[in-house]
Each structure stands twice: as C-alpha cells, then as structure tokens.
C-alpha atoms as a PDB file:
ATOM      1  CA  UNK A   1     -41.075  -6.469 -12.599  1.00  0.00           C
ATOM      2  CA  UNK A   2     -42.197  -3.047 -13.487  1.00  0.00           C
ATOM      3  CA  UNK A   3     -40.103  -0.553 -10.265  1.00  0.00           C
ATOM      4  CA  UNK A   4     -43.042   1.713  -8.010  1.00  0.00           C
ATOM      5  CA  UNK A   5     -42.622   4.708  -7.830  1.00  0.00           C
ATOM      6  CA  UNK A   6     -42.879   5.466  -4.332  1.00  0.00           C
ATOM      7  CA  UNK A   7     -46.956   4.237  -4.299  1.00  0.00           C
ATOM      8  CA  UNK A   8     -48.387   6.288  -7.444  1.00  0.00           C
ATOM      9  CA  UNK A   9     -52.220   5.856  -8.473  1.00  0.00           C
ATOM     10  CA  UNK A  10     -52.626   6.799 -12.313  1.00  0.00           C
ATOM     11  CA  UNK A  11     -56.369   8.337 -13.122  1.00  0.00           C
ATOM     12  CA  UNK A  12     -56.654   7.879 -17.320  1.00  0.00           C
ATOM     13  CA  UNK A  13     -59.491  10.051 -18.845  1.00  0.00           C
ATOM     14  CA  UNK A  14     -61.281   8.304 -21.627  1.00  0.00           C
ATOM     15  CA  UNK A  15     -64.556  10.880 -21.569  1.00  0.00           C
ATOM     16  CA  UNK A  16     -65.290  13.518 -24.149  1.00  0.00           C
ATOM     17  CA  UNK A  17     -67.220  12.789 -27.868  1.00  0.00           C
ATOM     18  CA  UNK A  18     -64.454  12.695 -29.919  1.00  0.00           C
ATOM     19  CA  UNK A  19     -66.004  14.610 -33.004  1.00  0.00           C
ATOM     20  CA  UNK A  20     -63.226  14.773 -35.174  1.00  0.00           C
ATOM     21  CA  UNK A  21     -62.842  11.269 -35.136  1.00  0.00           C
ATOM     22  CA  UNK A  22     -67.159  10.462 -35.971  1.00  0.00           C
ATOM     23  CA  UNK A  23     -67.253   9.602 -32.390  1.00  0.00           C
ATOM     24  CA  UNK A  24     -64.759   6.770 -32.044  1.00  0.00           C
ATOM     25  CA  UNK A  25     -63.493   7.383 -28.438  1.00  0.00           C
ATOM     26  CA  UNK A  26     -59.753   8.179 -28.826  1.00  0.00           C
ATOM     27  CA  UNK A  27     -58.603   5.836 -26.295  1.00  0.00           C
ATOM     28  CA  UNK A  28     -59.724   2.947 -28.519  1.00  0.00           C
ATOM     29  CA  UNK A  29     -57.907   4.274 -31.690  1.00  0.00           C
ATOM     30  CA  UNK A  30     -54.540   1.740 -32.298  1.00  0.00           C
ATOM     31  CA  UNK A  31     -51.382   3.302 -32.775  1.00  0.00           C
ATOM     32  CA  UNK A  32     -48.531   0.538 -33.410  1.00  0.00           C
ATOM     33  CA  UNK A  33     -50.744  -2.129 -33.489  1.00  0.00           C
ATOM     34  CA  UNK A  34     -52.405  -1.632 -29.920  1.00  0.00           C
ATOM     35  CA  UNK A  35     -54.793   0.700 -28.600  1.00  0.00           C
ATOM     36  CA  UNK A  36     -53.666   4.205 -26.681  1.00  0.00           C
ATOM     37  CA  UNK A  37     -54.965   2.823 -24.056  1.00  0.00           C
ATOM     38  CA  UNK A  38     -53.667  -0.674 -24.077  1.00  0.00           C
ATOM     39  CA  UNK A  39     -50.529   1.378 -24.724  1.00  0.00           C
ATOM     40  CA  UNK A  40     -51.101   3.556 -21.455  1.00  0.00           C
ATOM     41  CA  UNK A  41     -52.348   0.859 -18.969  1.00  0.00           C
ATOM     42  CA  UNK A  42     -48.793  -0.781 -20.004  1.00  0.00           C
ATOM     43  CA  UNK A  43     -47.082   2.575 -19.228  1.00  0.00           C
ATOM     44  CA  UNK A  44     -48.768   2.687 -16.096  1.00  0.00           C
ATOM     45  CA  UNK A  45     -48.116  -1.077 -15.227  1.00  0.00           C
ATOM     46  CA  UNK A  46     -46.258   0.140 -12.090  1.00  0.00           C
ATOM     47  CA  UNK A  47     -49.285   2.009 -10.142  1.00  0.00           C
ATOM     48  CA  UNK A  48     -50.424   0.538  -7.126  1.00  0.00           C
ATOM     49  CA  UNK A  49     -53.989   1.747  -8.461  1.00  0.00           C
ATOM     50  CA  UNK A  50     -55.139   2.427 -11.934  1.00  0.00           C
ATOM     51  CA  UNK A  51     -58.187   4.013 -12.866  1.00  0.00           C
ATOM     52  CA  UNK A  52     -60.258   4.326 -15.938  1.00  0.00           C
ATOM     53  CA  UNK A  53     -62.657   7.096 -15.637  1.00  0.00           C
ATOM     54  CA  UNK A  54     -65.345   7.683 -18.666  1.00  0.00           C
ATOM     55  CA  UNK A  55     -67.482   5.052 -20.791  1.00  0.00           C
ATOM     56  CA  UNK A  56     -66.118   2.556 -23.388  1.00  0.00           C
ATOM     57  CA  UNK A  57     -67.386   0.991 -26.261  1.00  0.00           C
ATOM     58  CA  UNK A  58     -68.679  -2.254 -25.971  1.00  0.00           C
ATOM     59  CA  UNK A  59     -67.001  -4.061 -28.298  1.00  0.00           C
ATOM     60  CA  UNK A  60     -63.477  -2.876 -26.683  1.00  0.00           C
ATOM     61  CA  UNK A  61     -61.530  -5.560 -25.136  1.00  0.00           C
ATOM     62  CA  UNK A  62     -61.656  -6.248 -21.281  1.00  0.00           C
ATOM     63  CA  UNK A  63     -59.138  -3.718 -19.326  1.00  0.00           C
ATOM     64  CA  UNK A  64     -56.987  -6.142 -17.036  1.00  0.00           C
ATOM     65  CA  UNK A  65     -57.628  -7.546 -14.134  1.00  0.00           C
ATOM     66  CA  UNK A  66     -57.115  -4.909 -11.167  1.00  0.00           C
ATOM     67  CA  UNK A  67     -57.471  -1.938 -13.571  1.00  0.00           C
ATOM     68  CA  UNK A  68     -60.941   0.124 -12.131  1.00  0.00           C
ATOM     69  CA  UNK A  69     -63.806   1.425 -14.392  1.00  0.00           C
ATOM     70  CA  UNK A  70     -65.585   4.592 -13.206  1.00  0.00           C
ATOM     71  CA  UNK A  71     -67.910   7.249 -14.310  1.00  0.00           C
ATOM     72  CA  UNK A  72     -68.234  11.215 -13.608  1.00  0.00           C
ATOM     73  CA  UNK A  73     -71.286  12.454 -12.015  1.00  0.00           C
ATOM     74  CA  UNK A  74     -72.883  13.477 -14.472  1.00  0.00           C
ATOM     75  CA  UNK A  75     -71.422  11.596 -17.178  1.00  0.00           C
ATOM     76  CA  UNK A  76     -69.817  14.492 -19.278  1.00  0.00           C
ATOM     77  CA  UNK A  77     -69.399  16.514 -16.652  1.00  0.00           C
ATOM     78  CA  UNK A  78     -65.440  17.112 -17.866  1.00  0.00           C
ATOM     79  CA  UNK A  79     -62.291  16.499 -16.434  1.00  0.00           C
ATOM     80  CA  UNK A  80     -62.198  17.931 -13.469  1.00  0.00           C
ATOM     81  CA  UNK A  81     -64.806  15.912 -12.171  1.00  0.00           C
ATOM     82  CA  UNK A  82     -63.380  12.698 -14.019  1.00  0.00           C
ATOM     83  CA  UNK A  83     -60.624  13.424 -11.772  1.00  0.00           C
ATOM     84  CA  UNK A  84     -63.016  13.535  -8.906  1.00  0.00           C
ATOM     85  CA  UNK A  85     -64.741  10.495  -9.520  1.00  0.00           C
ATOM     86  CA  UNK A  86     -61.421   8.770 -10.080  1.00  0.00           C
ATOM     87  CA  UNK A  87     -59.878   9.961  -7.040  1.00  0.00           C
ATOM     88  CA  UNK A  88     -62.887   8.334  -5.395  1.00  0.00           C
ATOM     89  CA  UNK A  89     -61.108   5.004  -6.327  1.00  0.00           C
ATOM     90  CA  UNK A  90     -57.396   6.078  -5.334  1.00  0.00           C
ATOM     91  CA  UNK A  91     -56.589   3.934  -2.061  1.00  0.00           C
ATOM     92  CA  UNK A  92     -55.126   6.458   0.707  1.00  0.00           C
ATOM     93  CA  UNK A  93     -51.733   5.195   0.893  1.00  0.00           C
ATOM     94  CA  UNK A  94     -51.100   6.289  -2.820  1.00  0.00           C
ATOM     95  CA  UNK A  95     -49.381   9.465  -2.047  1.00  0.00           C
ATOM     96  CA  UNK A  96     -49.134  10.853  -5.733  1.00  0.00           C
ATOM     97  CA  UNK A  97     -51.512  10.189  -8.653  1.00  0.00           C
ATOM     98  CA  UNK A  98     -51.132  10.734 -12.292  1.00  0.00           C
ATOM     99  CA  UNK A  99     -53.419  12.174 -13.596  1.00  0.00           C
ATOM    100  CA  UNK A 100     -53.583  11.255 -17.776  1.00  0.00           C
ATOM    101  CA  UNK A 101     -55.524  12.155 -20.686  1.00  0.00           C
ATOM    102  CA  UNK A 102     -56.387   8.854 -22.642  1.00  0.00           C
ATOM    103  CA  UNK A 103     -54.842   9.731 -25.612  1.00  0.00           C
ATOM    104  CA  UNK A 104     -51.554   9.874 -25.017  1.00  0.00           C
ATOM    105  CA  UNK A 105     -49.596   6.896 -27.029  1.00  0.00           C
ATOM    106  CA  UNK A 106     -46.645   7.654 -26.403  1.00  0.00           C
ATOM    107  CA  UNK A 107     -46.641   7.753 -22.429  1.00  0.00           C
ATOM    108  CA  UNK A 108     -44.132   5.708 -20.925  1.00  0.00           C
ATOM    109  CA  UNK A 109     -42.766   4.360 -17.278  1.00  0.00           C
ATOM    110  CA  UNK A 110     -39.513   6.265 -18.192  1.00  0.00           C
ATOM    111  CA  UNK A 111     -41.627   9.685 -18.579  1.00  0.00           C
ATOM    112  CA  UNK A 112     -43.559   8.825 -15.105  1.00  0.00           C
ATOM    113  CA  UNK A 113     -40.305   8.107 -13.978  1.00  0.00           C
ATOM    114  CA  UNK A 114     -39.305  11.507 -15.100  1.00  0.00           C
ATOM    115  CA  UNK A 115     -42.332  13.348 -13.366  1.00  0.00           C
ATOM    116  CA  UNK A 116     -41.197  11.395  -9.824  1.00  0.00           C
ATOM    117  CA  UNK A 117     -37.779  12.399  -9.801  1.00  0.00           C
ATOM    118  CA  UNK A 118     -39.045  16.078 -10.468  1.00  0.00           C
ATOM    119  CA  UNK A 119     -41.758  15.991  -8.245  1.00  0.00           C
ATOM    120  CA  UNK A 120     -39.123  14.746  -5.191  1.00  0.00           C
ATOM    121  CA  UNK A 121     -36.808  17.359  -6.006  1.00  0.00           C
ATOM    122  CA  UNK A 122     -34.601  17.687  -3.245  1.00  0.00           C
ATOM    123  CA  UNK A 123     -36.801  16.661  -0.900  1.00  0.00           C
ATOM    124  CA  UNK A 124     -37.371  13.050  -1.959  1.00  0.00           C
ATOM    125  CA  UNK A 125     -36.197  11.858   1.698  1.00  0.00           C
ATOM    126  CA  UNK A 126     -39.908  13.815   2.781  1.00  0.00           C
ATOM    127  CA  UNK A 127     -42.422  10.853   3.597  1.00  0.00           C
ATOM    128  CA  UNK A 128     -45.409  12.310   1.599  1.00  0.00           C
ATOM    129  CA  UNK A 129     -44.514  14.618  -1.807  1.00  0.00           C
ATOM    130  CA  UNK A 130     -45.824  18.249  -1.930  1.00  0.00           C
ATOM    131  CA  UNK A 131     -44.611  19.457  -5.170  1.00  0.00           C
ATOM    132  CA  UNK A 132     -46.171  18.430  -8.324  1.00  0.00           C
ATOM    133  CA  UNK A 133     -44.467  18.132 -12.315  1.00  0.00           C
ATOM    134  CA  UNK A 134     -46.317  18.138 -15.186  1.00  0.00           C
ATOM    135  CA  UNK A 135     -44.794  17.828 -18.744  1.00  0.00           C
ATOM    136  CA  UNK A 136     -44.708  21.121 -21.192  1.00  0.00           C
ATOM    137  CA  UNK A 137     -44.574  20.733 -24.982  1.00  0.00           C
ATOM    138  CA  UNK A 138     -42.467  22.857 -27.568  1.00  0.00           C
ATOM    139  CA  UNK A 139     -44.156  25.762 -27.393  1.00  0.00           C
ATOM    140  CA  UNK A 140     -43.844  26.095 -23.757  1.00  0.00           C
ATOM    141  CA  UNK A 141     -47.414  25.003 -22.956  1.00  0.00           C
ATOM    142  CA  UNK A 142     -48.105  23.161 -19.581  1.00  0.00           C
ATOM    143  CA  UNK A 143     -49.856  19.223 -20.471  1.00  0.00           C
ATOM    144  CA  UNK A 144     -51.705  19.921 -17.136  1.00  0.00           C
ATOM    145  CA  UNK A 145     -53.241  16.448 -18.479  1.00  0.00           C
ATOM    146  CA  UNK A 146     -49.632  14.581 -18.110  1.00  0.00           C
ATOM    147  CA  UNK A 147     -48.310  14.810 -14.708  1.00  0.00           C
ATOM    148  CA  UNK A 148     -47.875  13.209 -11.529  1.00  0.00           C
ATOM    149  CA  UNK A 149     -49.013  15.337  -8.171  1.00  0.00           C
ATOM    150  CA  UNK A 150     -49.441  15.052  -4.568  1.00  0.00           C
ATOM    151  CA  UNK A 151     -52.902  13.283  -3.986  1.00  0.00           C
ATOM    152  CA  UNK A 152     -53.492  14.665  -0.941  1.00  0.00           C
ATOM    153  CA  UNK A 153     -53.564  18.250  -2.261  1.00  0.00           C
ATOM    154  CA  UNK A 154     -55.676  17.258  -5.501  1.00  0.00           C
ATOM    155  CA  UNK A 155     -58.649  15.562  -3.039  1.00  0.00           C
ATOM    156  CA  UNK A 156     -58.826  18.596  -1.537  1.00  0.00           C
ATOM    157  CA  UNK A 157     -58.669  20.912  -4.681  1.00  0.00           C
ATOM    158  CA  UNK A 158     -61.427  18.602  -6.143  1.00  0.00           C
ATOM    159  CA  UNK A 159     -63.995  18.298  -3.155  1.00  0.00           C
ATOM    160  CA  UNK A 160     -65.945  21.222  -4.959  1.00  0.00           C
ATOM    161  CA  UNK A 161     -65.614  20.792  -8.453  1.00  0.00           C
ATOM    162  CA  UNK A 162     -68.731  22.015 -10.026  1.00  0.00           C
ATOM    163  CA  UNK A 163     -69.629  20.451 -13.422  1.00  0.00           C
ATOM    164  CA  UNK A 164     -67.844  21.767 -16.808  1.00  0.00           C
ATOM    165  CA  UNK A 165     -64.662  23.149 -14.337  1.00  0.00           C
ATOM    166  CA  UNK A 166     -61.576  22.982 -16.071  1.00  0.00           C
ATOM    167  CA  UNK A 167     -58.706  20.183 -15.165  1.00  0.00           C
ATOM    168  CA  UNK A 168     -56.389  22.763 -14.184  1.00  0.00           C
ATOM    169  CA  UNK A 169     -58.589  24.104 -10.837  1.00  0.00           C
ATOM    170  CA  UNK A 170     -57.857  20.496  -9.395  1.00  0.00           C
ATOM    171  CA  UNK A 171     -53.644  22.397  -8.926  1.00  0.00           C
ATOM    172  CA  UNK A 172     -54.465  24.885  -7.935  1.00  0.00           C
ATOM    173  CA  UNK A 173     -52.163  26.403  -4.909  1.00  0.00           C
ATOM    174  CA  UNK A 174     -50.131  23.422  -5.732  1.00  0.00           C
ATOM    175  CA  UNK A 175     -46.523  24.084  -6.419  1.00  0.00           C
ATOM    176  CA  UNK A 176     -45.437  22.650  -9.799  1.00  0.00           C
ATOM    177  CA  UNK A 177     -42.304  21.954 -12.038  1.00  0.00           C
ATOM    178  CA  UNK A 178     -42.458  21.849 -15.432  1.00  0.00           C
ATOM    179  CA  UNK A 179     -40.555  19.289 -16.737  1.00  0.00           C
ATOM    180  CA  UNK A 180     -39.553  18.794 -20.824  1.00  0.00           C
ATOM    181  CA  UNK A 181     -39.152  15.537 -22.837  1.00  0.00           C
ATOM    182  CA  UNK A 182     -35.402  15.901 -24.077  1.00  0.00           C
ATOM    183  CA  UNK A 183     -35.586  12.106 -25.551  1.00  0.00           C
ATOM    184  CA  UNK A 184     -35.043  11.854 -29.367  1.00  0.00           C
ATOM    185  CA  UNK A 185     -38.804   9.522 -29.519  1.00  0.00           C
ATOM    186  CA  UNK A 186     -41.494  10.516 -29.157  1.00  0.00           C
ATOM    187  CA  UNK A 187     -42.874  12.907 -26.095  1.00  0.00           C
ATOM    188  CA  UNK A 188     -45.166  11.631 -23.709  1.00  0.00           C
ATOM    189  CA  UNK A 189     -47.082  14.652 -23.843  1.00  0.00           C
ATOM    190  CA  UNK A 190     -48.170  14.287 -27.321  1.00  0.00           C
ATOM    191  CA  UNK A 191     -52.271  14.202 -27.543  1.00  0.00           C
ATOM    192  CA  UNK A 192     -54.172  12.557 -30.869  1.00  0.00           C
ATOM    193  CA  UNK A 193     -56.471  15.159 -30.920  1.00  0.00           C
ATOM    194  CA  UNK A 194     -56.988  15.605 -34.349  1.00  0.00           C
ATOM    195  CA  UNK A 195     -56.661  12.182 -37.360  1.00  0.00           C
ATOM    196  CA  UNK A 196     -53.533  14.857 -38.489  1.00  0.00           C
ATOM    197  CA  UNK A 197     -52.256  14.195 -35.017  1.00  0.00           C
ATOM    198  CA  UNK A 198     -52.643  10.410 -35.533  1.00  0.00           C
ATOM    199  CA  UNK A 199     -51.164  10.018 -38.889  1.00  0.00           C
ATOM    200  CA  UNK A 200     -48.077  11.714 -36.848  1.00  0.00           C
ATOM    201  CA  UNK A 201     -48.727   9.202 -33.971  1.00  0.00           C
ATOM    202  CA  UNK A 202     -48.759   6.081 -36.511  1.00  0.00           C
ATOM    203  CA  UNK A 203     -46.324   7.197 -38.461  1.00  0.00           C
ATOM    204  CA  UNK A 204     -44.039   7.962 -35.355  1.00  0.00           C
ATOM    205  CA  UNK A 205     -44.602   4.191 -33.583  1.00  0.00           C
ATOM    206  CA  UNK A 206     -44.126   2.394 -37.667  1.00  0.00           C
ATOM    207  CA  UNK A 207     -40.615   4.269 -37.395  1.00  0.00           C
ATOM    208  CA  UNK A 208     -40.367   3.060 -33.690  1.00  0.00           C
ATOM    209  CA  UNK A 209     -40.591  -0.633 -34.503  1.00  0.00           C
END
C-alpha cells in the first residue's frame, strides 16, 4: 500500500504541441520501457485524486481506473489554466495538490514525499498546510512545474487566470521552499524537453535497471 500524504490531489499537464518531438505528445514518449506518464501516474499512486489535464492520442493506452481526464478552456490555453481546469476536479478535502508537468520520468513517491515534509515544516501539527515546496534544479532554477502546494491558496490564485498566463501566477503570495534532489538517481525535476533530454532520460533509467 502506497502511504498518503496527508490527502494530496496530483494535477499532471499533458498539453502543449511538442514540436521538437514532430508532435508526439511527451507524456506518451517511453523511457525504461513505460511511458512518462505511466511512469508518473505510478509516482502519484498515493493521491486521493489524480488528474490528467490536456488531450491524448488515441491510440494511448487507457489511464487507470479512478485517474480523471480533463481539458482547458480553450484547449491550449497553457498551464495556468490546465491547472484551473484540473483544480475543477480536485475534491475539497485534498488540502495540497501537486501540480506536475507530464514529462517528468523520473518523479517519484519519495520526491512527493520530499515536497510534504518541506511543505509541513514545522508546522506539520497545523490541520490545513500554508506553505508550499517546489523542487529547484542545478542551476538554482525553481521547477514551479514540480511541487506540492496548499490547494486552497492555488483555487484562489487561479479563479482569474486569463488564457496564455504563465504557471507561476497560480503562487503567487504563496510562501514557498525550495527544496533540492540530493539523491545520487536521477532528479525528479528533470523535464524531456528536448530528444537530447531523452537520450539522457533513456540512458539514465537503462543504467537504473
């Protein structure tokens, strides 16, 4: 049995063309002999709710049974309202929601895992988190795209989104830890955004197995 952690919703983003890969949606591309997002649904095993928010091919396999298929309004509106439209799915009692690119292969339930202890801080005996943590790469960069936050304060962050607003508007005002991936594999922050990015990916999960 996959542990809770403390009633999390996890919102995956599968939208956006994908040009560098001639289209092929990212979240269908297999890394260690399963797709990222096969490989992120089993990360994310432990939500109370799971979301899929953008349009899949349809020759990709059934998601599983409880895992939610949505769509932005407009479709390709961006990820800010992907969020939206995913939160729209979230039940109530889910106090924190990750919120996920879908091309993230190496996410785990130890890295969400990570993001809850850091998003409880200190206060972890509070009822209802406040804080948010989002992962950071090498360079310093905040994944705003890879953390966990307080869904409370992102439904009210995204009751405006206009069309084409950027992901990090939705935490806004919200406070935030950064948190780094001091593991030897892989970090769960790692995007395939470009095929040089999956060669790394592939070549990463081969040496993995």
């Amino acid at each position: 049995m996959v542990e809770h952690l403390g009633g999390f919703a996890a919102i995956i983003l599968i939208g956006g063309k994908a040009r560098r890969f001639a289209g092929c949606a990212k979240s269908e591309l297999v890394v260690g002999g399963s797709t990222i997002l096969e490989r992120m649904l089993a990360a994310t095993e432990g939500a109370v709710s799971r979301v899929v928010v953008g349009t899949r091919p349809s020759e990709a396999a059934p998601l599983p049974q409880g895992v939610l298929q949505v769509l932005e309004d407009p479709p390709g509106s961006g990820p800010a309202r992907s969020v939206q439209a995913g939160l729209a799915a979230v039940p109530d009692e889910c106090d924190q929601v990750a919120i996920l690119g879908g091309d993230l292969p190496f996410l785990t339930t130890e890295a969400l895992r990570l993001l809850h202890q850091h998003a409880s801080g200190a206060d972890s005996d509070r009822s209802t988190p406040k804080r948010g943590a989002v992962f950071c790469d090498n360079a310093g960069r905040r994944q705003w795209l890879c953390g966990l936050w307080p869904t409370d304060l992102v439904r009210n962050n995204a009751t405006e989104i206009e069309p084409g607003a950027p992901a990090r508007i939705l935490f806004s005002g919200i406070e935030v830890e950064t948190v780094t991936w001091e593991d030897p594999s892989p970090p769960p922050w790692f995007d395939c955004d470009t095929p040089d990015d999956l060669a790394q990916a592939r070549t990463w999960a081969a040496d993995l197995k």
